[in-house]
PDB file of N, CA and C in Angstrom:
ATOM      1  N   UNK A   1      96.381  25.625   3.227  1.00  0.00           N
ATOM      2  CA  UNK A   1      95.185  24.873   3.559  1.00  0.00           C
ATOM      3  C   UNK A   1      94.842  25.127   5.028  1.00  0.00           C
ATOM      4  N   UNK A   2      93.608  25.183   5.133  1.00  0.00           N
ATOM      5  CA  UNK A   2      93.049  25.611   6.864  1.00  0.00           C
ATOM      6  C   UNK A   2      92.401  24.451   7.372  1.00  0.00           C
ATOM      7  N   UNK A   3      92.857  24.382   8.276  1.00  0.00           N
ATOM      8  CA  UNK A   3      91.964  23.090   9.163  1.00  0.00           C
ATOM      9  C   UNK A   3      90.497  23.101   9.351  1.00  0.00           C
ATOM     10  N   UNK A   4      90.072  21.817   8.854  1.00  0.00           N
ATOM     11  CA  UNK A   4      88.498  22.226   8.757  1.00  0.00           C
ATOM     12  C   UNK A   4      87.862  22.318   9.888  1.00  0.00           C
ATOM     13  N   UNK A   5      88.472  22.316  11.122  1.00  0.00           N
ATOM     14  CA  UNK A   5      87.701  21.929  12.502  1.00  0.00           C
ATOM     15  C   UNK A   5      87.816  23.718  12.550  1.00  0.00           C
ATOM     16  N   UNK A   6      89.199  24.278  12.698  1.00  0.00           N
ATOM     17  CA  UNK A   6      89.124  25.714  13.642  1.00  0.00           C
ATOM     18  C   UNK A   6      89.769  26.590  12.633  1.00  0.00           C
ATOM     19  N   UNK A   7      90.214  26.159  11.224  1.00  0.00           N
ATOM     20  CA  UNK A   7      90.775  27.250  10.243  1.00  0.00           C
ATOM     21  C   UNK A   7      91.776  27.679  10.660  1.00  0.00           C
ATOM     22  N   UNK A   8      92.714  27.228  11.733  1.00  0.00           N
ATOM     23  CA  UNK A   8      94.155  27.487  11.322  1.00  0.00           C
ATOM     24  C   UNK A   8      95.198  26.942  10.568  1.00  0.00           C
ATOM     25  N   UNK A   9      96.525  27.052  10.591  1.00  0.00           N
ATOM     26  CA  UNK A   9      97.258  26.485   9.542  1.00  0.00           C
ATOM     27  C   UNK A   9      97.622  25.225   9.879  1.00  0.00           C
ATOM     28  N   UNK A  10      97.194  24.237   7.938  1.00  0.00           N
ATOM     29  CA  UNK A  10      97.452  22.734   8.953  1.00  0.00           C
ATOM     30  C   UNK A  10      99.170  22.628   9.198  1.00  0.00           C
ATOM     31  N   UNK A  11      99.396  21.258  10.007  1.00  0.00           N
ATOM     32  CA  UNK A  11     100.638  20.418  10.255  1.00  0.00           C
ATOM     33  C   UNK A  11     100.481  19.600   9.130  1.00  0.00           C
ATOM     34  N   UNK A  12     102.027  19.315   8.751  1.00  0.00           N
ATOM     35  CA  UNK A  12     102.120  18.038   8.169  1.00  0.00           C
ATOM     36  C   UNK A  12     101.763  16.642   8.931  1.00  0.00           C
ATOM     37  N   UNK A  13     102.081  16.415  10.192  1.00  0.00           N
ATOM     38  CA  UNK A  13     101.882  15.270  10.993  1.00  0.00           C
ATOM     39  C   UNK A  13     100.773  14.941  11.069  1.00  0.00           C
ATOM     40  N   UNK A  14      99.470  15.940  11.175  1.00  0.00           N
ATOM     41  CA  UNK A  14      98.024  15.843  11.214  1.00  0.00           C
ATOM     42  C   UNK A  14      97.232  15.960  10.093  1.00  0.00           C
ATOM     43  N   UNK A  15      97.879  16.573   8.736  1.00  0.00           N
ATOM     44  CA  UNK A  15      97.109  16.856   7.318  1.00  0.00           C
ATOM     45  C   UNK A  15      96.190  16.266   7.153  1.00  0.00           C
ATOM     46  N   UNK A  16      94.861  16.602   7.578  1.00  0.00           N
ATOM     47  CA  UNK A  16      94.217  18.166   6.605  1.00  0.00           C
ATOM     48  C   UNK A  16      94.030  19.093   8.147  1.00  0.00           C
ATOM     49  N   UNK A  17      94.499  18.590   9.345  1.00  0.00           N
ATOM     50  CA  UNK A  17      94.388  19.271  10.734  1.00  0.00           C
ATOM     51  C   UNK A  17      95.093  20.080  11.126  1.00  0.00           C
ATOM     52  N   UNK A  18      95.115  20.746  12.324  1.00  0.00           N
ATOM     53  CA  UNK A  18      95.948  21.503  12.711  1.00  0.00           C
ATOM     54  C   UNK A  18      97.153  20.526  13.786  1.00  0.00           C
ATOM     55  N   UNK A  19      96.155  19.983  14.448  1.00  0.00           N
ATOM     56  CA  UNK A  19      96.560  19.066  16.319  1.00  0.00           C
ATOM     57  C   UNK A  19      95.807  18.123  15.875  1.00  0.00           C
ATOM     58  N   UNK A  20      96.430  17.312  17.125  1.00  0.00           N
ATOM     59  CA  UNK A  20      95.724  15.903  17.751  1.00  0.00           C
ATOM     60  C   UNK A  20      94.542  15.936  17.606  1.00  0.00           C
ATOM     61  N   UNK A  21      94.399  17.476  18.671  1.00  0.00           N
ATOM     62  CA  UNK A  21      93.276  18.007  19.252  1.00  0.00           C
ATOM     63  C   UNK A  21      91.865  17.736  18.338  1.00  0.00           C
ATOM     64  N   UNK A  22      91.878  18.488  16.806  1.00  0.00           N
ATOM     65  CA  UNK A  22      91.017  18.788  16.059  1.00  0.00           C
ATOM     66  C   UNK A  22      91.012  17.101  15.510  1.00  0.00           C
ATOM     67  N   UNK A  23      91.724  16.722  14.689  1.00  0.00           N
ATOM     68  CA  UNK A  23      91.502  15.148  14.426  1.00  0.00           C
ATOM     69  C   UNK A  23      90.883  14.490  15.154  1.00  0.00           C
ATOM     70  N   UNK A  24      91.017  14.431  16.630  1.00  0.00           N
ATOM     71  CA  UNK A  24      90.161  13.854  17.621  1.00  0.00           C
ATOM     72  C   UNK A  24      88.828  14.065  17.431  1.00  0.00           C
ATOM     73  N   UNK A  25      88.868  15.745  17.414  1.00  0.00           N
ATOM     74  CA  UNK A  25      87.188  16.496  17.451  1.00  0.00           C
ATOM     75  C   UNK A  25      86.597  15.746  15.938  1.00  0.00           C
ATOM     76  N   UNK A  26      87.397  15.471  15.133  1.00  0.00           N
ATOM     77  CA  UNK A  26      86.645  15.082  14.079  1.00  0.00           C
ATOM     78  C   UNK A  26      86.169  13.324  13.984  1.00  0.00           C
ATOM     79  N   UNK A  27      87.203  13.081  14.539  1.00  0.00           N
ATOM     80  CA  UNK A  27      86.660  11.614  14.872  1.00  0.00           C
ATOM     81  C   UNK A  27      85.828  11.045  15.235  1.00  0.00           C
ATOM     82  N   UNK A  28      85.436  11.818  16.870  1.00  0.00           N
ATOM     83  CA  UNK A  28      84.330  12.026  17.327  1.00  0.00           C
ATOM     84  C   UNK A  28      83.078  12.217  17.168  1.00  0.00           C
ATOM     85  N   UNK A  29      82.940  13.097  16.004  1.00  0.00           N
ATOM     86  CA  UNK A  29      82.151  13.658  14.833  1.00  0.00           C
ATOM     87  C   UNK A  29      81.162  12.896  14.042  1.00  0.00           C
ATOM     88  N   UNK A  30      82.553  11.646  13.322  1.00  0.00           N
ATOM     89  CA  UNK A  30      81.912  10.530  12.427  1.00  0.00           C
ATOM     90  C   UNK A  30      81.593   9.427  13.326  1.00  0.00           C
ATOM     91  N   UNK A  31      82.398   9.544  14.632  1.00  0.00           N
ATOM     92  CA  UNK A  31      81.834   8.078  15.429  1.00  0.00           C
ATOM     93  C   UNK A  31      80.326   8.673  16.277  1.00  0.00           C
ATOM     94  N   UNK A  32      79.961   9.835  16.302  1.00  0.00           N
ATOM     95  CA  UNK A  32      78.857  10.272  16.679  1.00  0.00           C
ATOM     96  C   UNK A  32      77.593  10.212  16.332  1.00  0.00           C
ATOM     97  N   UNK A  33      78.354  10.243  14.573  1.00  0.00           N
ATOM     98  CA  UNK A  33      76.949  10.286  13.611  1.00  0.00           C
ATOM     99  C   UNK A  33      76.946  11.786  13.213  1.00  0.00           C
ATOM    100  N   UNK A  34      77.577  12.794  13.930  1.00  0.00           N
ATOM    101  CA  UNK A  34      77.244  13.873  13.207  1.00  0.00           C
ATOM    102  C   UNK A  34      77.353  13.954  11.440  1.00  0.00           C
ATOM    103  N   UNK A  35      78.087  13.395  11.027  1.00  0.00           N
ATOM    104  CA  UNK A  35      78.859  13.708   9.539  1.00  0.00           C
ATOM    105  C   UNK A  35      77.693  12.295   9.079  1.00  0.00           C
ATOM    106  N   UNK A  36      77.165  12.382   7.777  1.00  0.00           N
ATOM    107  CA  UNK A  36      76.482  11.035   7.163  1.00  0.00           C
ATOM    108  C   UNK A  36      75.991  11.447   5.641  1.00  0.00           C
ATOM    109  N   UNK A  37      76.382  10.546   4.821  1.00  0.00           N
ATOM    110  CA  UNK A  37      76.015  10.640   3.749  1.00  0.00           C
ATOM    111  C   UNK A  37      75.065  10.050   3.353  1.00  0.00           C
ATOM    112  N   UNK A  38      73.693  10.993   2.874  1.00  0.00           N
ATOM    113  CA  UNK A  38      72.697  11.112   2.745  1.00  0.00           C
ATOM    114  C   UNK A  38      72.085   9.841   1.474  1.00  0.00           C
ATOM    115  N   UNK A  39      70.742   9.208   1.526  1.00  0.00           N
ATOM    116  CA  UNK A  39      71.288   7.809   0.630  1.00  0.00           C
ATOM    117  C   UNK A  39      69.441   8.115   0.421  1.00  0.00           C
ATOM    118  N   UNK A  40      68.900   7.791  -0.984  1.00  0.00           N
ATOM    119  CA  UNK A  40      67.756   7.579  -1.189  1.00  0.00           C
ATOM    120  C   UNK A  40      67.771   6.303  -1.324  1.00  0.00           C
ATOM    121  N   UNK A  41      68.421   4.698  -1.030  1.00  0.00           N
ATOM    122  CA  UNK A  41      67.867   3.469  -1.412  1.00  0.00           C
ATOM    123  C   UNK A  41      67.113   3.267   0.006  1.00  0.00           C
ATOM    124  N   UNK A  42      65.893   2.441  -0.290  1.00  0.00           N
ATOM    125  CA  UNK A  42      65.183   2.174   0.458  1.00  0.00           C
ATOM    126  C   UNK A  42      65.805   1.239   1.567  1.00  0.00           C
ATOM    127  N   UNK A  43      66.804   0.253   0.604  1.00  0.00           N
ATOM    128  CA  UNK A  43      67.040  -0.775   1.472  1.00  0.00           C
ATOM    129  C   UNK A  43      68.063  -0.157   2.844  1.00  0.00           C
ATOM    130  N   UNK A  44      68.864   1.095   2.507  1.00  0.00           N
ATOM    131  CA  UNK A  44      69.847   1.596   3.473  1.00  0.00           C
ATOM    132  C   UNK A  44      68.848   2.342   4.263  1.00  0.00           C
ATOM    133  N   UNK A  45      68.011   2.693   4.432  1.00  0.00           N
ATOM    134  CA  UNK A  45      67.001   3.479   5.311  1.00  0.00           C
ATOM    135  C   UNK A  45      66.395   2.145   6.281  1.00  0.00           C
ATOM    136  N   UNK A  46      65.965   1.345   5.537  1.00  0.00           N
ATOM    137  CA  UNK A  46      65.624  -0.281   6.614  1.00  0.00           C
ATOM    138  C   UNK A  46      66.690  -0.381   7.412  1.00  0.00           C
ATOM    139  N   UNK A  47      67.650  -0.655   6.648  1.00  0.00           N
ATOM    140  CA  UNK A  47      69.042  -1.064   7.349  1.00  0.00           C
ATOM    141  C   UNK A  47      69.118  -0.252   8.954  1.00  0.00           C
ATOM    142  N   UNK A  48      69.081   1.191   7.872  1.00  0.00           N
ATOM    143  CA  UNK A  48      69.455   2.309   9.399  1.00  0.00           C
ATOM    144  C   UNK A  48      68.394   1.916  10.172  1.00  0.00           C
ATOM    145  N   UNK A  49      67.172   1.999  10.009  1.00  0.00           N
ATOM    146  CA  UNK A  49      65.951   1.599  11.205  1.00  0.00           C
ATOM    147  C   UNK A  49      66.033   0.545  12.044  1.00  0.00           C
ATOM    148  N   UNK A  50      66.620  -0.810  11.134  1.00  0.00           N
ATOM    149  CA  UNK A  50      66.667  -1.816  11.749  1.00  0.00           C
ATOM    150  C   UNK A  50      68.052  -1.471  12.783  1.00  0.00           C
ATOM    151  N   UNK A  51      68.980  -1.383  12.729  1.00  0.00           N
ATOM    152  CA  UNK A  51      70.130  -0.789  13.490  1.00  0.00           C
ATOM    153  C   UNK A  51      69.835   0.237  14.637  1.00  0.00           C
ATOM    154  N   UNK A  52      69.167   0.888  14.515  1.00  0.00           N
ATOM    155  CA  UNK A  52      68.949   2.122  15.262  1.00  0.00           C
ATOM    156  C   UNK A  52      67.702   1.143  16.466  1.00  0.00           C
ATOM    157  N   UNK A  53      66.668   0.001  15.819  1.00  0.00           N
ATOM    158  CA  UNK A  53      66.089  -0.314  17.075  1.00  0.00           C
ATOM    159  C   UNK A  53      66.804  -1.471  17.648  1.00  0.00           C
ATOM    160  N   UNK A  54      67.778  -1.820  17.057  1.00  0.00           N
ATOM    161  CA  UNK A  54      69.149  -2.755  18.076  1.00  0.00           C
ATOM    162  C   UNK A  54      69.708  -1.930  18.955  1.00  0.00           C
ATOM    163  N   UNK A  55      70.339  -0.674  18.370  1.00  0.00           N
ATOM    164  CA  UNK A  55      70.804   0.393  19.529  1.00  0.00           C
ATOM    165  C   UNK A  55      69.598   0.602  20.912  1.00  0.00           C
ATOM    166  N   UNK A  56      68.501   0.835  20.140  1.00  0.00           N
ATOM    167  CA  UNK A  56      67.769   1.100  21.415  1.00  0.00           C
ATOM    168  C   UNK A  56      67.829  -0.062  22.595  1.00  0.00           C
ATOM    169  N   UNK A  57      67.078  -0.971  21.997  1.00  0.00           N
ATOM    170  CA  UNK A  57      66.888  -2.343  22.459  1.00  0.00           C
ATOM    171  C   UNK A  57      68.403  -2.581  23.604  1.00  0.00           C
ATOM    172  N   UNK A  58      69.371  -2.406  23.119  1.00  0.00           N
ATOM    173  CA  UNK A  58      70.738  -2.767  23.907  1.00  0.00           C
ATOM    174  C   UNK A  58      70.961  -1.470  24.803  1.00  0.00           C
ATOM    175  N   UNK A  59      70.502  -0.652  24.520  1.00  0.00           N
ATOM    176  CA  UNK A  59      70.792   0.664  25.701  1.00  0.00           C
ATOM    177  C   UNK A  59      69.863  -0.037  26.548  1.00  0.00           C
ATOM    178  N   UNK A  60      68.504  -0.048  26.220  1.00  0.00           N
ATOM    179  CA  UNK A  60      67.219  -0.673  27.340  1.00  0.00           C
ATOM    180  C   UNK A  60      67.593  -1.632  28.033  1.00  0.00           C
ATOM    181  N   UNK A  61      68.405  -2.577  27.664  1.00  0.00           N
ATOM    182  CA  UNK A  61      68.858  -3.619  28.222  1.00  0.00           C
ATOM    183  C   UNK A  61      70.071  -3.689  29.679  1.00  0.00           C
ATOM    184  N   UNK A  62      70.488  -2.786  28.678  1.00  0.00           N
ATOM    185  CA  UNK A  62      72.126  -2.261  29.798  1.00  0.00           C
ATOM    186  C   UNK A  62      71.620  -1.017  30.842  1.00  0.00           C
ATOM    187  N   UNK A  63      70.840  -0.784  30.898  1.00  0.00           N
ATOM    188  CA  UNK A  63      69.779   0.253  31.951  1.00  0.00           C
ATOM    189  C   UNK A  63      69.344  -0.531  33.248  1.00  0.00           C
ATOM    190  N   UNK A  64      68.793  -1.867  32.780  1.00  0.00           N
ATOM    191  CA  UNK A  64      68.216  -2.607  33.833  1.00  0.00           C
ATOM    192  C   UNK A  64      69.363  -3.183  34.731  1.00  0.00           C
TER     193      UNK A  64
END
């Protein structure tokens, strides 16, 4: 099995990874938002909108 971050051979300690390193990079990843599973209900698209103008709203806030 190859590590999905850089395709070398995984560790047992890290499985499905290679390192720390790449687990980290992937962590990062889903706490980023890069990785998201794609959803046609209407109500999870509100949800995300409504969420996304709290994010704004609290960045704007913590600026001043």
């Amino acid at each position: 099995m190859a590590c999905p971050i850089c395709n070398k051979a995984t560790v047992p300690d890290y499985r499905p990874f290679c390192s720390k390193r790449c687990a980290d990079v992937d962590l990062a990843r889903w706490l980023g938002g890069d990785y998201a599973v794609p959803s046609q209900d209407p109500e999870d698209v509100d949800r995300a909108l409504d969420e996304a103008a709290r994010a704004e709203a609290e960045k704007a806030r913590r600026a001043h």
